[in-house]
Protein backbone atom coordinates (compact mmCIF):
# COMPACT_ATOMS: atom_id res chain seq x y z
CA UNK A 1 150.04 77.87 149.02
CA UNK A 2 146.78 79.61 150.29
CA UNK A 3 145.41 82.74 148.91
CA UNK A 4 143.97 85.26 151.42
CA UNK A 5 140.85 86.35 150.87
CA UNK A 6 141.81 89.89 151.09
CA UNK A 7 144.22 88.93 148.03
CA UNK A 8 141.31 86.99 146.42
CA UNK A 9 138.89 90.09 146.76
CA UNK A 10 141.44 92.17 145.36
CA UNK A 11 142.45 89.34 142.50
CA UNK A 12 138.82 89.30 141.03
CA UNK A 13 138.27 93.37 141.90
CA UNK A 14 141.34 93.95 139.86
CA UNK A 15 139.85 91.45 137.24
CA UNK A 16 136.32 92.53 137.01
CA UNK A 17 137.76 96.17 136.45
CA UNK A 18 139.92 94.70 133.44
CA UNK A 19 137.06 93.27 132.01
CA UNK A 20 134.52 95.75 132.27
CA UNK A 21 136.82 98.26 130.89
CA UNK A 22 137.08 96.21 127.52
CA UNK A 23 133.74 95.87 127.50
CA UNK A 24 132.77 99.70 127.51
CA UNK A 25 135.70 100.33 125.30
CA UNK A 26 134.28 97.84 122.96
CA UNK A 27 130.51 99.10 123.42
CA UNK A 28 131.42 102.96 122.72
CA UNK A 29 134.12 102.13 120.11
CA UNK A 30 131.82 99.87 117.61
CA UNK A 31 132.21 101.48 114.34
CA UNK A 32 134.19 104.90 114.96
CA UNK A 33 137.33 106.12 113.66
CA UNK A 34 138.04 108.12 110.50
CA UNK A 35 136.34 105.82 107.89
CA UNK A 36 133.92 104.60 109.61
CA UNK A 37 130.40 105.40 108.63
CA UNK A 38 128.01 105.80 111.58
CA UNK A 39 131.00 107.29 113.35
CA UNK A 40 129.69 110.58 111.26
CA UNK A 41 126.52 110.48 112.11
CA UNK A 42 126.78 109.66 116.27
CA UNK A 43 124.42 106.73 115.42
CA UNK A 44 122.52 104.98 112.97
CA UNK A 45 122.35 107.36 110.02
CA UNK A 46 119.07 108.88 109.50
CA UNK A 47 117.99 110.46 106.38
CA UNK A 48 118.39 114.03 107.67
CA UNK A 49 121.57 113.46 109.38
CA UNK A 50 122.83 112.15 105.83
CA UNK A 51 121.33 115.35 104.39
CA UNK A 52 122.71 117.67 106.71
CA UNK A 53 126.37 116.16 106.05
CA UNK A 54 126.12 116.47 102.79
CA UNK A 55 124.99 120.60 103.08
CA UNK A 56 127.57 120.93 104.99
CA UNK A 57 130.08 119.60 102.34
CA UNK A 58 128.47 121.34 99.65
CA UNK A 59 128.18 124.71 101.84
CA UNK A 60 132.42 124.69 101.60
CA UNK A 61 132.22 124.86 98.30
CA UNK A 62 130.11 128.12 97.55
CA UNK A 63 127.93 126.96 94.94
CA UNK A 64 126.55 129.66 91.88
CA UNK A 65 123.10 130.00 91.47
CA UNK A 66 122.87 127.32 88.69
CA UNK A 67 125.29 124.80 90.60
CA UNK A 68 122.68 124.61 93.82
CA UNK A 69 119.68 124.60 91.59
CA UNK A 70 121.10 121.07 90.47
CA UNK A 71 122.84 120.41 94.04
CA UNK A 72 118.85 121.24 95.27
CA UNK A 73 117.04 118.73 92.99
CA UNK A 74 119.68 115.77 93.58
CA UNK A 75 119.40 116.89 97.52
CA UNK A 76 115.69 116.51 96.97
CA UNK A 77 115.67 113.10 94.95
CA UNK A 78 118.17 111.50 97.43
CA UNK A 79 116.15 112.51 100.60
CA UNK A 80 112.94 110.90 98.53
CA UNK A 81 115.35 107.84 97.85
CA UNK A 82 116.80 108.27 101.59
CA UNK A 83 113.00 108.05 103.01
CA UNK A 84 111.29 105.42 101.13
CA UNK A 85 114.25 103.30 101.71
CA UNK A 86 114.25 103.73 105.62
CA UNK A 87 110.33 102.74 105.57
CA UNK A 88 111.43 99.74 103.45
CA UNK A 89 114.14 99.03 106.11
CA UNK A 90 111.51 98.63 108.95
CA UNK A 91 109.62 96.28 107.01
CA UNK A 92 112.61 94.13 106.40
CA UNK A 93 113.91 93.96 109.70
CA UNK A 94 110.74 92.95 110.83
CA UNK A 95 110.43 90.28 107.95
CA UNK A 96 113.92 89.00 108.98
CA UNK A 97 112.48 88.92 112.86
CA UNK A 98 109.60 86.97 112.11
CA UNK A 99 111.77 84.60 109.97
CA UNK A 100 114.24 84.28 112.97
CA UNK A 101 111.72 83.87 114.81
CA UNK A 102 110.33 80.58 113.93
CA UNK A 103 111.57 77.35 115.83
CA UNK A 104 113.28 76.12 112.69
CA UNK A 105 114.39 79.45 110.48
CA UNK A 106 114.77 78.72 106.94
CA UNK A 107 118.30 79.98 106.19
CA UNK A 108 117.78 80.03 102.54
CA UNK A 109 114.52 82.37 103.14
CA UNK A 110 116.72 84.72 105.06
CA UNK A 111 119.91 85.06 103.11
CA UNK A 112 117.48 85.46 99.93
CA UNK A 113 115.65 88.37 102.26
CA UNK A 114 119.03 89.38 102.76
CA UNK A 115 120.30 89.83 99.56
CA UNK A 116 117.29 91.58 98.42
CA UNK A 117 118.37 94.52 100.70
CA UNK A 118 121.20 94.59 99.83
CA UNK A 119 120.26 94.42 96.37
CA UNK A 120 118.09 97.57 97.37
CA UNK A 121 120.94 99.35 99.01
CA UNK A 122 123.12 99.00 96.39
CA UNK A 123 120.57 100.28 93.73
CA UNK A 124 120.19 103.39 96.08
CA UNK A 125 123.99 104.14 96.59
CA UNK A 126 124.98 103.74 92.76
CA UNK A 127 121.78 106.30 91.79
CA UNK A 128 123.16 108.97 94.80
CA UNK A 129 126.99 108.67 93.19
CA UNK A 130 125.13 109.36 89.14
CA UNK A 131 123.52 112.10 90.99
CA UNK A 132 127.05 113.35 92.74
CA UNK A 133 128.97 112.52 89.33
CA UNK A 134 126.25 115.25 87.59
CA UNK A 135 126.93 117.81 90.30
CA UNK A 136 130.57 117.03 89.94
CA UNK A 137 130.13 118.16 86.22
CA UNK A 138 129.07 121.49 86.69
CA UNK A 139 131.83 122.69 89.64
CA UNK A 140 134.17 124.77 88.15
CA UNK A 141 138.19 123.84 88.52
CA UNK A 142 138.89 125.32 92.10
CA UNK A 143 135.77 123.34 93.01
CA UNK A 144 136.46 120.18 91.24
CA UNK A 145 140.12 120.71 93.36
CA UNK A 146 138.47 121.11 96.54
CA UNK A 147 136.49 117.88 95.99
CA UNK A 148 139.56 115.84 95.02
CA UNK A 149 141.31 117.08 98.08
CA UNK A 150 138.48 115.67 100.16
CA UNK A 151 138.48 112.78 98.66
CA UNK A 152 141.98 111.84 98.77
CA UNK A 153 142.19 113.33 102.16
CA UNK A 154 139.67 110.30 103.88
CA UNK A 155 141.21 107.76 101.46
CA UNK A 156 144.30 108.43 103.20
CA UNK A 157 142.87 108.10 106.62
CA UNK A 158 141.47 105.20 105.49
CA UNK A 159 144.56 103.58 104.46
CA UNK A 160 143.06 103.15 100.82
């Protein structure tokens, strides 16, 4: 049996089409959907984009005088938080890059590196939910409802 080549042209159009379609529908759909977390933020996350989220969260819930004065001064220790750890993160990626970038990489140097931003991470996320459990404190009911609702609202898009 002997392909044409006007078959064959077709054969690999129609699979180069295939392929490239995955491709871009693996390239633009990295990380999106309902719980994902850059998906939010069109991108990597910058501090401001976190910050302007959050406003906008905290702007449904038509805070009292007293509630933004402590919704201001956690906004304003998180963005300190949010900064000094995104001028860490550029130091350790380039740490990580120079490890990496040895002939012979130490893996144990680099999952200790690892770890330790994680480590920093971690310390930085369970400070910001303190922070949002002491906000959480002074809503009143219909605010502490609106909350939940949120809450439960993405944990059921998330399947959790």
């Amino acid at each position: 049996m002997r392909i044409h080549s006007r078959q064959w042209f077709i054969g690999v159009a129609v699979a180069v089409a295939i392929a490239g379609t995955a491709a871009i529908f693996a390239a633009c759909h990295r990380g999106v959907g309902p719980c994902s977390f850059h998906s939010r933020f069109h991108g990597h996350p910058t501090p401001e984009k976190v910050l302007e989220a959050m406003d906008r969260k905290v702007e449904d819930l038509r805070l009292t005088v007293s509630q933004q004065a402590v919704y201001d001064r956690m906004r304003e220790e998180l963005k300190a938080d949010l900064d000094r750890f995104a001028e860490g993160r550029a130091e350790f990626r380039e740490e990580i890059r120079r490890e990496m970038a040895e002939r012979n990489p130490d893996p144990k140097a680099v999952a200790t590196r690892m770890k330790a931003g994680m480590d920093r991470l971690h310390a930085l996320m369970a400070d910001h939910l303190d922070r949002m459990v002491g906000l959480y404190e002074v809503l009143d009911d219909a605010q502490k409802q609106q909350v939940l609702d949120h809450m439960r609202g993405r944990m059921d898009r998330c399947g959790s």
